[in-house]
C-alpha atoms as a PDB file:
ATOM      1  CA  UNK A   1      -7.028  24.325   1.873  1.00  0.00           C
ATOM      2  CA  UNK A   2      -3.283  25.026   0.363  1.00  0.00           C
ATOM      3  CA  UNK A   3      -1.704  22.134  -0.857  1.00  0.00           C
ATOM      4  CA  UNK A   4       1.820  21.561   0.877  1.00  0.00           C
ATOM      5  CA  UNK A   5       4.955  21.511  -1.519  1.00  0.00           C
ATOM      6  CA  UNK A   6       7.030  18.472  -1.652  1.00  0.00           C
ATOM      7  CA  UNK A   7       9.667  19.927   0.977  1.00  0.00           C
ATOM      8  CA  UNK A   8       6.824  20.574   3.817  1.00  0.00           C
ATOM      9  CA  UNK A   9       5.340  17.165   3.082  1.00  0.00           C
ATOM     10  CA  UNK A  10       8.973  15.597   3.765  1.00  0.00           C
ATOM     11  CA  UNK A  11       9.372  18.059   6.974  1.00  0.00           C
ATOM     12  CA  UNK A  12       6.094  17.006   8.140  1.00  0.00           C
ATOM     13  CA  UNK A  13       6.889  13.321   8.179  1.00  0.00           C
ATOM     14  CA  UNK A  14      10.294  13.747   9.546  1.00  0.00           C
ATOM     15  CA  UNK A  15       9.212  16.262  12.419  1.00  0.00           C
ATOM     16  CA  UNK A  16       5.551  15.428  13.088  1.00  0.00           C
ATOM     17  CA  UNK A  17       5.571  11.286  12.660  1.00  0.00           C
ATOM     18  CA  UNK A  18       6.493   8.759  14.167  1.00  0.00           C
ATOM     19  CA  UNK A  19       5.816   5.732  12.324  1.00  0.00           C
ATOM     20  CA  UNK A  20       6.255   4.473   8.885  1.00  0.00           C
ATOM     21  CA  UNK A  21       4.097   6.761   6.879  1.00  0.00           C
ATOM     22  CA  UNK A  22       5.305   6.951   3.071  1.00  0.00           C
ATOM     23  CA  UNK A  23       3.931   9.814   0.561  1.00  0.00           C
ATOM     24  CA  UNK A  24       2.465   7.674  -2.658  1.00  0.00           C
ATOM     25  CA  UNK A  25       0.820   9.217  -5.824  1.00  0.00           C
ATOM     26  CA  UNK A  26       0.028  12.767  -3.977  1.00  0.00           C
ATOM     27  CA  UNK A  27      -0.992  10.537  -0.651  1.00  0.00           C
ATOM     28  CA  UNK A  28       0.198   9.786   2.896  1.00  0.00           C
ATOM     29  CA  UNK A  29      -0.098   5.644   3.642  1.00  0.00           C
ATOM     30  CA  UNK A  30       0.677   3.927   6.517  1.00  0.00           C
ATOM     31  CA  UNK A  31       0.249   0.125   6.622  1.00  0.00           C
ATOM     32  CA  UNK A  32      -0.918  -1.381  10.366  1.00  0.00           C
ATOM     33  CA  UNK A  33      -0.544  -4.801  11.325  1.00  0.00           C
ATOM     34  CA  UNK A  34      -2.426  -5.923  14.403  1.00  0.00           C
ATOM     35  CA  UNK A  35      -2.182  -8.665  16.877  1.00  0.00           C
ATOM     36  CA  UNK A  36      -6.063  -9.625  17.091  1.00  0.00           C
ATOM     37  CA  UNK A  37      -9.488  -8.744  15.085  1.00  0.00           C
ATOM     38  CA  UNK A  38      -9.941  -6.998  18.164  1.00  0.00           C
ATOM     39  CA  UNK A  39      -7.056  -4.791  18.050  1.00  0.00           C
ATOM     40  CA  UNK A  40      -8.650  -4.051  14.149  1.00  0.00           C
ATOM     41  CA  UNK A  41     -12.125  -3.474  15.223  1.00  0.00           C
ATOM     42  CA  UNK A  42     -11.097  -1.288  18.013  1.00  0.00           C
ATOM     43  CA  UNK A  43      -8.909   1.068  15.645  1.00  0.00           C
ATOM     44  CA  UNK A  44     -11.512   0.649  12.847  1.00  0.00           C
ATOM     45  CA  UNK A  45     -14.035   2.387  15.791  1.00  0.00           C
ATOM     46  CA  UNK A  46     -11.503   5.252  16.834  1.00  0.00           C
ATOM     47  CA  UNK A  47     -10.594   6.449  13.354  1.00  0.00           C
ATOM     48  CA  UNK A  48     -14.285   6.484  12.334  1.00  0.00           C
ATOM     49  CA  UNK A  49     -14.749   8.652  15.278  1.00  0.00           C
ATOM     50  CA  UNK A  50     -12.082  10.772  14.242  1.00  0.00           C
ATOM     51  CA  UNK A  51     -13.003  10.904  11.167  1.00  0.00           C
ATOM     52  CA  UNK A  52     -16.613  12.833  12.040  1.00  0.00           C
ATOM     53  CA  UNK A  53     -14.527  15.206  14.285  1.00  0.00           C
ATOM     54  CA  UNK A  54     -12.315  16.379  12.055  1.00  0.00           C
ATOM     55  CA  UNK A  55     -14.563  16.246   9.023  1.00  0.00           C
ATOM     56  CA  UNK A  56     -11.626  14.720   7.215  1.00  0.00           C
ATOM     57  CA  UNK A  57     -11.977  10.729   5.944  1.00  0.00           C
ATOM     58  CA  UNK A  58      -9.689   8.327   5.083  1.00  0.00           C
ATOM     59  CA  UNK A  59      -9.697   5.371   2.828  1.00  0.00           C
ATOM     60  CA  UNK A  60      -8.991   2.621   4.503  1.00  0.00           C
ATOM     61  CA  UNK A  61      -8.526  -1.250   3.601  1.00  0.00           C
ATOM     62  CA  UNK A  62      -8.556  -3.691   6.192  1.00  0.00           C
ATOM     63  CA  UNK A  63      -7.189  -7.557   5.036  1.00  0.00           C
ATOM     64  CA  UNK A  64      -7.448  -9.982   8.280  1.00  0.00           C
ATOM     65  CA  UNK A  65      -5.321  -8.162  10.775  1.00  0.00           C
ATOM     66  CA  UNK A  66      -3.721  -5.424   8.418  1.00  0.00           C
ATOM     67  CA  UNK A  67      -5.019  -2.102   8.148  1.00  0.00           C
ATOM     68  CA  UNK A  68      -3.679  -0.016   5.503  1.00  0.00           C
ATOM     69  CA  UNK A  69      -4.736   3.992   5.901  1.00  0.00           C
ATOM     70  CA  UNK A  70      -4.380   6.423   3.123  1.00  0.00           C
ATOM     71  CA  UNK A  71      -5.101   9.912   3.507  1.00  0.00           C
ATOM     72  CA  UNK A  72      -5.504  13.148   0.719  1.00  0.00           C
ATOM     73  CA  UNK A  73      -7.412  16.272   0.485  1.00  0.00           C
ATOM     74  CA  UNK A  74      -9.628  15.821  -2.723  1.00  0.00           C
ATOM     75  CA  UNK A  75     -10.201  19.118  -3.219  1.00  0.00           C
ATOM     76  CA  UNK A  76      -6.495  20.249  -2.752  1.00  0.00           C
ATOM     77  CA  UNK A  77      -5.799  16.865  -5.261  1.00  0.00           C
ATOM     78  CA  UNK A  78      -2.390  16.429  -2.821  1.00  0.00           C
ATOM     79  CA  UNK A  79      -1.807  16.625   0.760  1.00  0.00           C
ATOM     80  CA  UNK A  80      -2.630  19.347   3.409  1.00  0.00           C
ATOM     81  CA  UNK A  81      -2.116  19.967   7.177  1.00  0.00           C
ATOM     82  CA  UNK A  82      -5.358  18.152   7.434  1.00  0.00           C
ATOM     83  CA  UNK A  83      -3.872  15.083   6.165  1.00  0.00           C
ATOM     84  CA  UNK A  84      -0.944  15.275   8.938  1.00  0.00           C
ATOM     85  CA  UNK A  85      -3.403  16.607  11.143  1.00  0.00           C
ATOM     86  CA  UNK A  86      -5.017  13.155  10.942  1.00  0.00           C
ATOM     87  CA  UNK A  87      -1.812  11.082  10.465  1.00  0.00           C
ATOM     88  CA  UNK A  88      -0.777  12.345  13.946  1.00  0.00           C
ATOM     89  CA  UNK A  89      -4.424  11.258  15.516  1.00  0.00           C
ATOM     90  CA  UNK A  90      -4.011   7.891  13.411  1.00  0.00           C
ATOM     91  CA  UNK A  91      -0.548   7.162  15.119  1.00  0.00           C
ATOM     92  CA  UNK A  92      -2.294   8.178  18.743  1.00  0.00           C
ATOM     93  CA  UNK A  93      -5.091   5.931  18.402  1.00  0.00           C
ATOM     94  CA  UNK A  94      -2.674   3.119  17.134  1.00  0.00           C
ATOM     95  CA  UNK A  95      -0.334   3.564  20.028  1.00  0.00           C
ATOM     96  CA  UNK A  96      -3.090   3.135  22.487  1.00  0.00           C
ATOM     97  CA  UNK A  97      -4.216   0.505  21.325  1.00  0.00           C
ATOM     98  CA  UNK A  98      -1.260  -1.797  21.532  1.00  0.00           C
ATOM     99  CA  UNK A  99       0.041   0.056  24.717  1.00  0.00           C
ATOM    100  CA  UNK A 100      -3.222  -2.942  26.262  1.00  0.00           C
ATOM    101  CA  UNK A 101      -0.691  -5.754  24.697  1.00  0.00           C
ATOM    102  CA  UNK A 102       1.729  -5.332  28.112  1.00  0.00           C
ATOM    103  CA  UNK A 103      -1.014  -5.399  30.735  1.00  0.00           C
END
């Protein structure tokens, strides 16, 4: 997998995202904050999920109700279109989740 230059990383994130992801030491984070353990356990259970399907896994550090996701391709020692690939799942999952709060 090709690693993407510095100008398709920043395109990606501008065009593809929509929340708060920032690109740190050659990686994509996103930091989550959550209403219940819940909310946490339930995203915790989609991105593993996600992470099987797409072959493609994530560090991930959880700290009471805040999840904070960070995403690279190893072998491309940067970030790929599999990284955004899984940002955009990351962002569906999340939006789901919270889309429960207003029922």
């Amino acid at each position: 997998m090709k690693r993407l230059s510095e100008e398709e990383q920043q395109r990606y994130v501008l065009d593809q995202l929509d929340l708060h992801w920032s690109i740190v030491d050659n990686a994509l984070k996103l930091r989550l904050e959550l209403d219940s353990l819940q909310e946490v356990h339930e995203l915790l259970t989609r991105l593993s999920r996600e992470a099987n399907e797409q072959n493609h896994h994530p560090d991930i550090v959880v700290n009471a109700k805040v999840v904070d996701v960070s995403l690279t391709t190893h072998d491309a020692s940067g970030l790929t279109t599999l990284d955004f690939k899984f940002a955009m799942a990351v962002e569906t999952h999340y939006k789901r989740i919270i889309s429960f709060r207003a029922i």
